[in-house]
PDB file of N, CA and C in Angstrom:
ATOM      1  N   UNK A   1       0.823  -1.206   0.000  1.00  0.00           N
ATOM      2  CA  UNK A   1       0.000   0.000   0.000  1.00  0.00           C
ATOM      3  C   UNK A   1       0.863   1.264   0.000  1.00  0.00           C
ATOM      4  N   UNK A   2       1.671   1.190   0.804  1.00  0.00           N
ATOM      5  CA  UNK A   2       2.755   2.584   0.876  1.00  0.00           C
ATOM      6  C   UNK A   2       3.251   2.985  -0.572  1.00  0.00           C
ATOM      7  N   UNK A   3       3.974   1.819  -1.199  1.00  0.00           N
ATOM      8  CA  UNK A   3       4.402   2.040  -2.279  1.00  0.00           C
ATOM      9  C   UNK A   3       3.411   2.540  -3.339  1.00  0.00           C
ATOM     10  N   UNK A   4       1.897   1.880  -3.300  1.00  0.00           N
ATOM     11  CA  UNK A   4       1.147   2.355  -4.179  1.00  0.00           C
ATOM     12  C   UNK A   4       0.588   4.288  -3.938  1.00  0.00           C
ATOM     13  N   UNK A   5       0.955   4.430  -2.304  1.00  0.00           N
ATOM     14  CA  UNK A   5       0.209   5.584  -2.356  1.00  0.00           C
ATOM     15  C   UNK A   5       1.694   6.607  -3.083  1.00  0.00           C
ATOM     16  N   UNK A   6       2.780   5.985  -2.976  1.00  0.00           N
ATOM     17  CA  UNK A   6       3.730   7.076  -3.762  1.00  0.00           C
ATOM     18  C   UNK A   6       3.549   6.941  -5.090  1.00  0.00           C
ATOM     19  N   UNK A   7       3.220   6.042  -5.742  1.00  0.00           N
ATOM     20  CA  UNK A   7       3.001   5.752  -6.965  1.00  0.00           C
ATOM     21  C   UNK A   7       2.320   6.881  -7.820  1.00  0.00           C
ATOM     22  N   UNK A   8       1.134   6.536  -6.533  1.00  0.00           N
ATOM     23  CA  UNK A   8      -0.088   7.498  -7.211  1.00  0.00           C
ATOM     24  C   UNK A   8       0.035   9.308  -7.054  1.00  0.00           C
ATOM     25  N   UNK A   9       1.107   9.650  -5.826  1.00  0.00           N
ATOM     26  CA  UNK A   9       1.170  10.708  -5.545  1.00  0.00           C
ATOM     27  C   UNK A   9       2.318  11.501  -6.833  1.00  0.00           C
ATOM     28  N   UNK A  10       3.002  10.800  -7.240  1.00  0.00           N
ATOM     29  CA  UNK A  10       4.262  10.970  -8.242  1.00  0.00           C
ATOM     30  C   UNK A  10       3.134  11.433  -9.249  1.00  0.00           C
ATOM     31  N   UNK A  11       2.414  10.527  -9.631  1.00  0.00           N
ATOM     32  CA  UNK A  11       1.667  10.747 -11.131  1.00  0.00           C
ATOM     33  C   UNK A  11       0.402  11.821 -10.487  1.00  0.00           C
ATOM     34  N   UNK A  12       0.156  12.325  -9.607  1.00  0.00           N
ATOM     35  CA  UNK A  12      -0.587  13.664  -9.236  1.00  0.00           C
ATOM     36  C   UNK A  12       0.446  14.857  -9.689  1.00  0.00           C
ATOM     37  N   UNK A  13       1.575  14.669  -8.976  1.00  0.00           N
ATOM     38  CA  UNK A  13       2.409  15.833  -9.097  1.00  0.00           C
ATOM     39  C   UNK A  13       2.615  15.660 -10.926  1.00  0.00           C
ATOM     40  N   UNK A  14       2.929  14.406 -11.652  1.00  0.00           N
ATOM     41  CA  UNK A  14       3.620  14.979 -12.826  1.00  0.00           C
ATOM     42  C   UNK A  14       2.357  15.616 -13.299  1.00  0.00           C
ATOM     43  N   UNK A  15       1.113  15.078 -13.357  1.00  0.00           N
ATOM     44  CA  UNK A  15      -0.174  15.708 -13.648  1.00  0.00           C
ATOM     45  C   UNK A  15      -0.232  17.512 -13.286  1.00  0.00           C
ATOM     46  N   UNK A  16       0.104  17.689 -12.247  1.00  0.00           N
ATOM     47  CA  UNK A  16      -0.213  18.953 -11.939  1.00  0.00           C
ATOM     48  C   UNK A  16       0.831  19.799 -12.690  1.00  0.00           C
ATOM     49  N   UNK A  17       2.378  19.434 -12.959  1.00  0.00           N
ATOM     50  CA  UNK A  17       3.097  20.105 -13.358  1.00  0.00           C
ATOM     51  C   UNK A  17       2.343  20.116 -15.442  1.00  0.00           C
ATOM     52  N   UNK A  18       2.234  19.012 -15.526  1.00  0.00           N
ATOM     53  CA  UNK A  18       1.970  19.331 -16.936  1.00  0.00           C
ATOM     54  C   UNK A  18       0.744  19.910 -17.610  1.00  0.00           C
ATOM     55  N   UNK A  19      -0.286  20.130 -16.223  1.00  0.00           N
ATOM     56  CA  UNK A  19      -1.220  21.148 -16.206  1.00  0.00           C
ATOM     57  C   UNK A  19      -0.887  22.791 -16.358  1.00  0.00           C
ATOM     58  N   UNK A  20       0.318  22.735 -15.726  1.00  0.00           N
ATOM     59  CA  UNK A  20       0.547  24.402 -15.151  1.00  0.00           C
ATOM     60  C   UNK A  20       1.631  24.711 -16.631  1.00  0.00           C
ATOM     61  N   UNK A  21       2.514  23.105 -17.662  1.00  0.00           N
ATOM     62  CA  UNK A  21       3.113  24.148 -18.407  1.00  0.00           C
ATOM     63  C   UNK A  21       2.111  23.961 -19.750  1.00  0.00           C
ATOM     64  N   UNK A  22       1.110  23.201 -19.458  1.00  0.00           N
ATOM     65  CA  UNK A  22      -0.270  23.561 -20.770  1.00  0.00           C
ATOM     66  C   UNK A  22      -0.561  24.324 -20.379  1.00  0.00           C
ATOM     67  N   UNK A  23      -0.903  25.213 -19.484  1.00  0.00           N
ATOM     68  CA  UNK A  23      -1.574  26.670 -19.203  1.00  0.00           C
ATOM     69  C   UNK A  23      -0.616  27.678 -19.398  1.00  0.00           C
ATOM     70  N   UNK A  24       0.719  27.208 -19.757  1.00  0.00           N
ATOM     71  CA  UNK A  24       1.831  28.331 -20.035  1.00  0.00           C
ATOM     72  C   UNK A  24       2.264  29.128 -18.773  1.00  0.00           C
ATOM     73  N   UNK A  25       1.981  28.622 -17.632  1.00  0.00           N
ATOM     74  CA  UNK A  25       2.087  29.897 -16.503  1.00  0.00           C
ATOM     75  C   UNK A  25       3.420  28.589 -15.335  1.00  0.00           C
ATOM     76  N   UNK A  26       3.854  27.877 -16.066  1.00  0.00           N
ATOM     77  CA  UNK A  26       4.682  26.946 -15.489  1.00  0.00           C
ATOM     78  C   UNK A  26       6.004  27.789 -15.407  1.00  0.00           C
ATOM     79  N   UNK A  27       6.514  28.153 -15.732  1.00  0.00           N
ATOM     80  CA  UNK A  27       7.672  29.384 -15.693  1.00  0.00           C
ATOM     81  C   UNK A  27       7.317  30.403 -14.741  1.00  0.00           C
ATOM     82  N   UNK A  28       6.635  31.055 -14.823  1.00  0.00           N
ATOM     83  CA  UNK A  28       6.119  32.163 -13.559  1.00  0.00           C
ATOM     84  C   UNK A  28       5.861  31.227 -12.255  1.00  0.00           C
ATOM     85  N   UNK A  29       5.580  30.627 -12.361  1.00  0.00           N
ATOM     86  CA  UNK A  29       5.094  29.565 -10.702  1.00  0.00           C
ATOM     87  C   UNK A  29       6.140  29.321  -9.922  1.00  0.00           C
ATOM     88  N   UNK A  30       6.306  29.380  -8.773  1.00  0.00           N
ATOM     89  CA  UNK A  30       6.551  28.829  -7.447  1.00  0.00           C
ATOM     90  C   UNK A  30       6.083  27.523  -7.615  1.00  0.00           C
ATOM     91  N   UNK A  31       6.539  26.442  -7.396  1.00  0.00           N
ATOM     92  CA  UNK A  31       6.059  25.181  -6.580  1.00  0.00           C
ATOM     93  C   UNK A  31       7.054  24.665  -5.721  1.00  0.00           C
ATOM     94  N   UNK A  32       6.358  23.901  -4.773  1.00  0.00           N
ATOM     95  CA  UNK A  32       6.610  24.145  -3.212  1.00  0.00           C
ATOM     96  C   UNK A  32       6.096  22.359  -3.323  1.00  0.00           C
ATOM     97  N   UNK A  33       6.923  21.362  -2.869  1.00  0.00           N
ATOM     98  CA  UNK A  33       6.695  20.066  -2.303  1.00  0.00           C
ATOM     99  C   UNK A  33       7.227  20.269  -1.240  1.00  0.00           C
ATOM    100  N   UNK A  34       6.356  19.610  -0.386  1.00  0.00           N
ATOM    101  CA  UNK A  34       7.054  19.574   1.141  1.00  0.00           C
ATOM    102  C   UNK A  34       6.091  17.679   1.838  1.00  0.00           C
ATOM    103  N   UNK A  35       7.549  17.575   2.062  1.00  0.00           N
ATOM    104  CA  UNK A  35       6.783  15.964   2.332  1.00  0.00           C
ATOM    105  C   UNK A  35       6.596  16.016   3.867  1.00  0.00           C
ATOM    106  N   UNK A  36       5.912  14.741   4.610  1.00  0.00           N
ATOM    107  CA  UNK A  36       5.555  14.829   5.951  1.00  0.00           C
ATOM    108  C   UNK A  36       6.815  14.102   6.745  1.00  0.00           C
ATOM    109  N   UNK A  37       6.865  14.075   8.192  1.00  0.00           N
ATOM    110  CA  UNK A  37       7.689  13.102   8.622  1.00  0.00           C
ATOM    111  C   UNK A  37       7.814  11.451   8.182  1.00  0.00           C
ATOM    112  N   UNK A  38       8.987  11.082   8.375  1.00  0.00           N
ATOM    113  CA  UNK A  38       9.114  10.000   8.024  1.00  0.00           C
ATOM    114  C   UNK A  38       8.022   8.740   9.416  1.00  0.00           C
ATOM    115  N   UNK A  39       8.382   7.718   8.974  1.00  0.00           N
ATOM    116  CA  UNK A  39       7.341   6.226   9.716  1.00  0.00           C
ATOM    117  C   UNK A  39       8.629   5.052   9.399  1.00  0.00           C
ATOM    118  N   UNK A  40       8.716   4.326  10.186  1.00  0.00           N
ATOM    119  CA  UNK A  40       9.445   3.407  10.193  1.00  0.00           C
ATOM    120  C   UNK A  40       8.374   2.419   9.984  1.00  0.00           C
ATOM    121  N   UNK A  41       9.293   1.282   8.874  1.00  0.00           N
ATOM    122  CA  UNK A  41       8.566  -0.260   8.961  1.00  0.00           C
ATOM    123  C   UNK A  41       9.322  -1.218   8.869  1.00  0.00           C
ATOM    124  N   UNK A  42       9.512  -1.007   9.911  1.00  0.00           N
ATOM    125  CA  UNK A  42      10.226  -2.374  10.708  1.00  0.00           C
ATOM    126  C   UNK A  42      11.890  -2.015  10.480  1.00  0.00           C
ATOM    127  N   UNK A  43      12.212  -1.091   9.806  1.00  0.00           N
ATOM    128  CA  UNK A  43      14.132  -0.976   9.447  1.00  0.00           C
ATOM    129  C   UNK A  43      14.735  -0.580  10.856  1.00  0.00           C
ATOM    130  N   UNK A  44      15.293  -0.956  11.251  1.00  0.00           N
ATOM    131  CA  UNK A  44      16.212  -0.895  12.535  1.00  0.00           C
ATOM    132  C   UNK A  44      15.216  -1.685  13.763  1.00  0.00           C
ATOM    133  N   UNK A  45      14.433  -2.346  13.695  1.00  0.00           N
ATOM    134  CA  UNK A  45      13.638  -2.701  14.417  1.00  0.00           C
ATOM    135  C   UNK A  45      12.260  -2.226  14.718  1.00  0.00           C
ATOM    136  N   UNK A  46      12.064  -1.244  14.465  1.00  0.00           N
ATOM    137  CA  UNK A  46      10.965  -0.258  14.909  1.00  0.00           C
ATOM    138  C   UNK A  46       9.783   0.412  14.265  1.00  0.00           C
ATOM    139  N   UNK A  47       8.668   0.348  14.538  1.00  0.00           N
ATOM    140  CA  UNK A  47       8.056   0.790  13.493  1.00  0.00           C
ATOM    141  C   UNK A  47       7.256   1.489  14.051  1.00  0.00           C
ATOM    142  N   UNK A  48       6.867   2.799  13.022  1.00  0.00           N
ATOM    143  CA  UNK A  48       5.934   3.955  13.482  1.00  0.00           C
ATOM    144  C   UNK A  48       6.905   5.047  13.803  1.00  0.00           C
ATOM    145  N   UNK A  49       6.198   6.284  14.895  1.00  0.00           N
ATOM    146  CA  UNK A  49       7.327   6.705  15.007  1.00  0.00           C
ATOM    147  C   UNK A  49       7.813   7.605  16.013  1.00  0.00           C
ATOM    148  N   UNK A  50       8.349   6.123  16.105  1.00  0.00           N
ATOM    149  CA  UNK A  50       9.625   6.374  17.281  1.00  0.00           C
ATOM    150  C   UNK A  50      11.148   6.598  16.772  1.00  0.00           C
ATOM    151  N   UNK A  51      11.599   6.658  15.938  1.00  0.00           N
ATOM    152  CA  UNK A  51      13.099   6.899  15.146  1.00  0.00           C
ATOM    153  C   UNK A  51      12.872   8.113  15.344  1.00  0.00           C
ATOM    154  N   UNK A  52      14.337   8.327  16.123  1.00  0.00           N
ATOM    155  CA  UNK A  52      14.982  10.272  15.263  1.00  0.00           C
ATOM    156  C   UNK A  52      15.583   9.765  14.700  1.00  0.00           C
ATOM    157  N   UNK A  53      15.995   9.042  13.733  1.00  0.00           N
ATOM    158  CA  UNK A  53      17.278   8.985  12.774  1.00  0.00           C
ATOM    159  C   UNK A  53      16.702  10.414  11.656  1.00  0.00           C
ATOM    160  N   UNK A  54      17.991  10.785  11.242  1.00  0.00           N
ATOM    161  CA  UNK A  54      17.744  12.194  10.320  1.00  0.00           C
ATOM    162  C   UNK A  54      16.967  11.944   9.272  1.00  0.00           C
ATOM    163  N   UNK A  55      16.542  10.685   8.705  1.00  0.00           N
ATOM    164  CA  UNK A  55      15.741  10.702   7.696  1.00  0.00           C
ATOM    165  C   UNK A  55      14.360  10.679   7.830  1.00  0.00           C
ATOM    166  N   UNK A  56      13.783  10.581   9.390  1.00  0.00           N
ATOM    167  CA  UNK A  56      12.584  10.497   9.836  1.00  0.00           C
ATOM    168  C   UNK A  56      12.184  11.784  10.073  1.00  0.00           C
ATOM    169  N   UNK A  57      13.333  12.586  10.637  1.00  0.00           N
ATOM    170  CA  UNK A  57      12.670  13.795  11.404  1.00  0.00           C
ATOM    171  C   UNK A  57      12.935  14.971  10.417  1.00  0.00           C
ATOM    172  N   UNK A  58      13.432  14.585   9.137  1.00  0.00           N
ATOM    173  CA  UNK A  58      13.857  15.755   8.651  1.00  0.00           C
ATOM    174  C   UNK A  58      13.368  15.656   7.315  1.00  0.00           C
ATOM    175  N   UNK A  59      11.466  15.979   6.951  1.00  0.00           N
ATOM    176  CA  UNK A  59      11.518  16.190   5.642  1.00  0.00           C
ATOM    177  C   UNK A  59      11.478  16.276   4.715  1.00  0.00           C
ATOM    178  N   UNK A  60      11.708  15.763   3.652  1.00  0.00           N
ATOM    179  CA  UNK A  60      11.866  16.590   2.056  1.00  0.00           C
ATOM    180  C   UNK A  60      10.823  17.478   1.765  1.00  0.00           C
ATOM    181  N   UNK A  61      11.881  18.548   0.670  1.00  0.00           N
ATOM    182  CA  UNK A  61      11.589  19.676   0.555  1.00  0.00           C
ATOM    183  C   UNK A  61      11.800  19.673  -0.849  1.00  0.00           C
ATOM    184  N   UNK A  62      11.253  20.427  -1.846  1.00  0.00           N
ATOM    185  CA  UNK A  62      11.715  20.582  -3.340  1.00  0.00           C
ATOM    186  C   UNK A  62      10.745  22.093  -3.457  1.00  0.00           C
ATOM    187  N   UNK A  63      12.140  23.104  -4.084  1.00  0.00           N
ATOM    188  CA  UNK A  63      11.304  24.125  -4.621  1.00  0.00           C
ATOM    189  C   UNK A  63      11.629  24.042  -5.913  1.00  0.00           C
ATOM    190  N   UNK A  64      11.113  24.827  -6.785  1.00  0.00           N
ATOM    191  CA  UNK A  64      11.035  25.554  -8.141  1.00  0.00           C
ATOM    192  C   UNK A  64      10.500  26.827  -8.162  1.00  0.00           C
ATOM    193  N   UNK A  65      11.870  28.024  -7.861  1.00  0.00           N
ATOM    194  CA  UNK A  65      11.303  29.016  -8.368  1.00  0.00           C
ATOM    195  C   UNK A  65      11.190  29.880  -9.937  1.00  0.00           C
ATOM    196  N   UNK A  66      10.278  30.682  -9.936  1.00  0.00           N
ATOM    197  CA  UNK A  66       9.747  31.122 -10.851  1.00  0.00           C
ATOM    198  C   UNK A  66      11.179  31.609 -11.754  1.00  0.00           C
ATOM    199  N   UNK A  67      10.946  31.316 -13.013  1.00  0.00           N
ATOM    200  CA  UNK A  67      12.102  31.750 -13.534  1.00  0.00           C
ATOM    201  C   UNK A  67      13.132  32.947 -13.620  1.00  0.00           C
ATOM    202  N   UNK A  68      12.242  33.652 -13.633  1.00  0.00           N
ATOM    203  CA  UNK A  68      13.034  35.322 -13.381  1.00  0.00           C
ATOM    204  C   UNK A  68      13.578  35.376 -11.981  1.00  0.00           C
ATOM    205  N   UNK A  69      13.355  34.561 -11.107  1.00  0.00           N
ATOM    206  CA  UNK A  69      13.426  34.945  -9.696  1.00  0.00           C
ATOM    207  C   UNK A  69      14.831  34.848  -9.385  1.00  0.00           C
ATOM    208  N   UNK A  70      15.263  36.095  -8.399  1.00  0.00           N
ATOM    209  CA  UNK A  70      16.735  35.460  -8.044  1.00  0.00           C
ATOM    210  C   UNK A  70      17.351  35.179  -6.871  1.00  0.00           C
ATOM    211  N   UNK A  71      17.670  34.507  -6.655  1.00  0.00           N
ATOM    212  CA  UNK A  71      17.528  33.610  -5.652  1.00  0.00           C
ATOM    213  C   UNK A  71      19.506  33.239  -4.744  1.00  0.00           C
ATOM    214  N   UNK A  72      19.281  33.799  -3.478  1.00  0.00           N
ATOM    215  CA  UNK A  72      20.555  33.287  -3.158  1.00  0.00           C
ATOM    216  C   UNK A  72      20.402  32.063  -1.828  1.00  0.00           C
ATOM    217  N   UNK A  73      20.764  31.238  -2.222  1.00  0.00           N
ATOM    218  CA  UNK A  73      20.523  29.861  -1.321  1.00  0.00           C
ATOM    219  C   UNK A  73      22.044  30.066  -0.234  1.00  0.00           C
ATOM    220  N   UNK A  74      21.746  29.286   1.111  1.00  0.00           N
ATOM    221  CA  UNK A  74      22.460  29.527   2.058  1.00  0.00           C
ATOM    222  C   UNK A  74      22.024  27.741   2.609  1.00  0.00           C
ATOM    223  N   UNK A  75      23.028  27.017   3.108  1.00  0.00           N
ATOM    224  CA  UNK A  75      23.302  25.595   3.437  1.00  0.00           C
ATOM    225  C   UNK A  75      22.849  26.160   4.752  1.00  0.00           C
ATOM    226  N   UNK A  76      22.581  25.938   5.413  1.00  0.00           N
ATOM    227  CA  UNK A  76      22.427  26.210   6.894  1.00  0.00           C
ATOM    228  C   UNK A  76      22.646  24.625   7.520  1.00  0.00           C
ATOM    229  N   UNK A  77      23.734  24.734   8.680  1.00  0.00           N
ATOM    230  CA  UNK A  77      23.696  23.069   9.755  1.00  0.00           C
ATOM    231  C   UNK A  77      23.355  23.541  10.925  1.00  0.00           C
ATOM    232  N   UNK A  78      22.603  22.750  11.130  1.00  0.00           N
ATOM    233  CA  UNK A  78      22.253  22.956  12.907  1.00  0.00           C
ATOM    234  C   UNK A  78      22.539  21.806  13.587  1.00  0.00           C
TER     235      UNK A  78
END
């Protein structure tokens, strides 16, 4: 089931992107993915969520900004 709900979420997003560059306004757009915390199943023993390992508590993020935009990115570690 997990795998199917990424399946289906991949082909939402390519859907939405190839909505926004048939409407021509795919260049001007911002888009913003932001995924939820991670869930363990069963990898290190544990499942659900109880892991801080950094891949649970931290994430993913994907921007695309608008083309003209200019943009200075900064690494930040905490």
């Amino acid at each position: 089931l997990y795998r199917d709900s990424l399946t289906h979420l991949a082909r939402k997003l390519v859907h939405f992107v190839e909505s926004l560059k048939q409407s021509e306004i795919y260049e001007q757009a911002m888009i913003i993915v932001a995924g939820d915390h991670g869930e363990e199943f069963f990898e290190r023993d544990m499942c659900g969520h109880q892991s801080l390992y950094d891949h649970n508590i931290r994430p993913g993020l994907i921007v695309k900004p608008p083309r003209e935009a200019i943009w200075i990115f900064q690494r930040m570690r905490i």
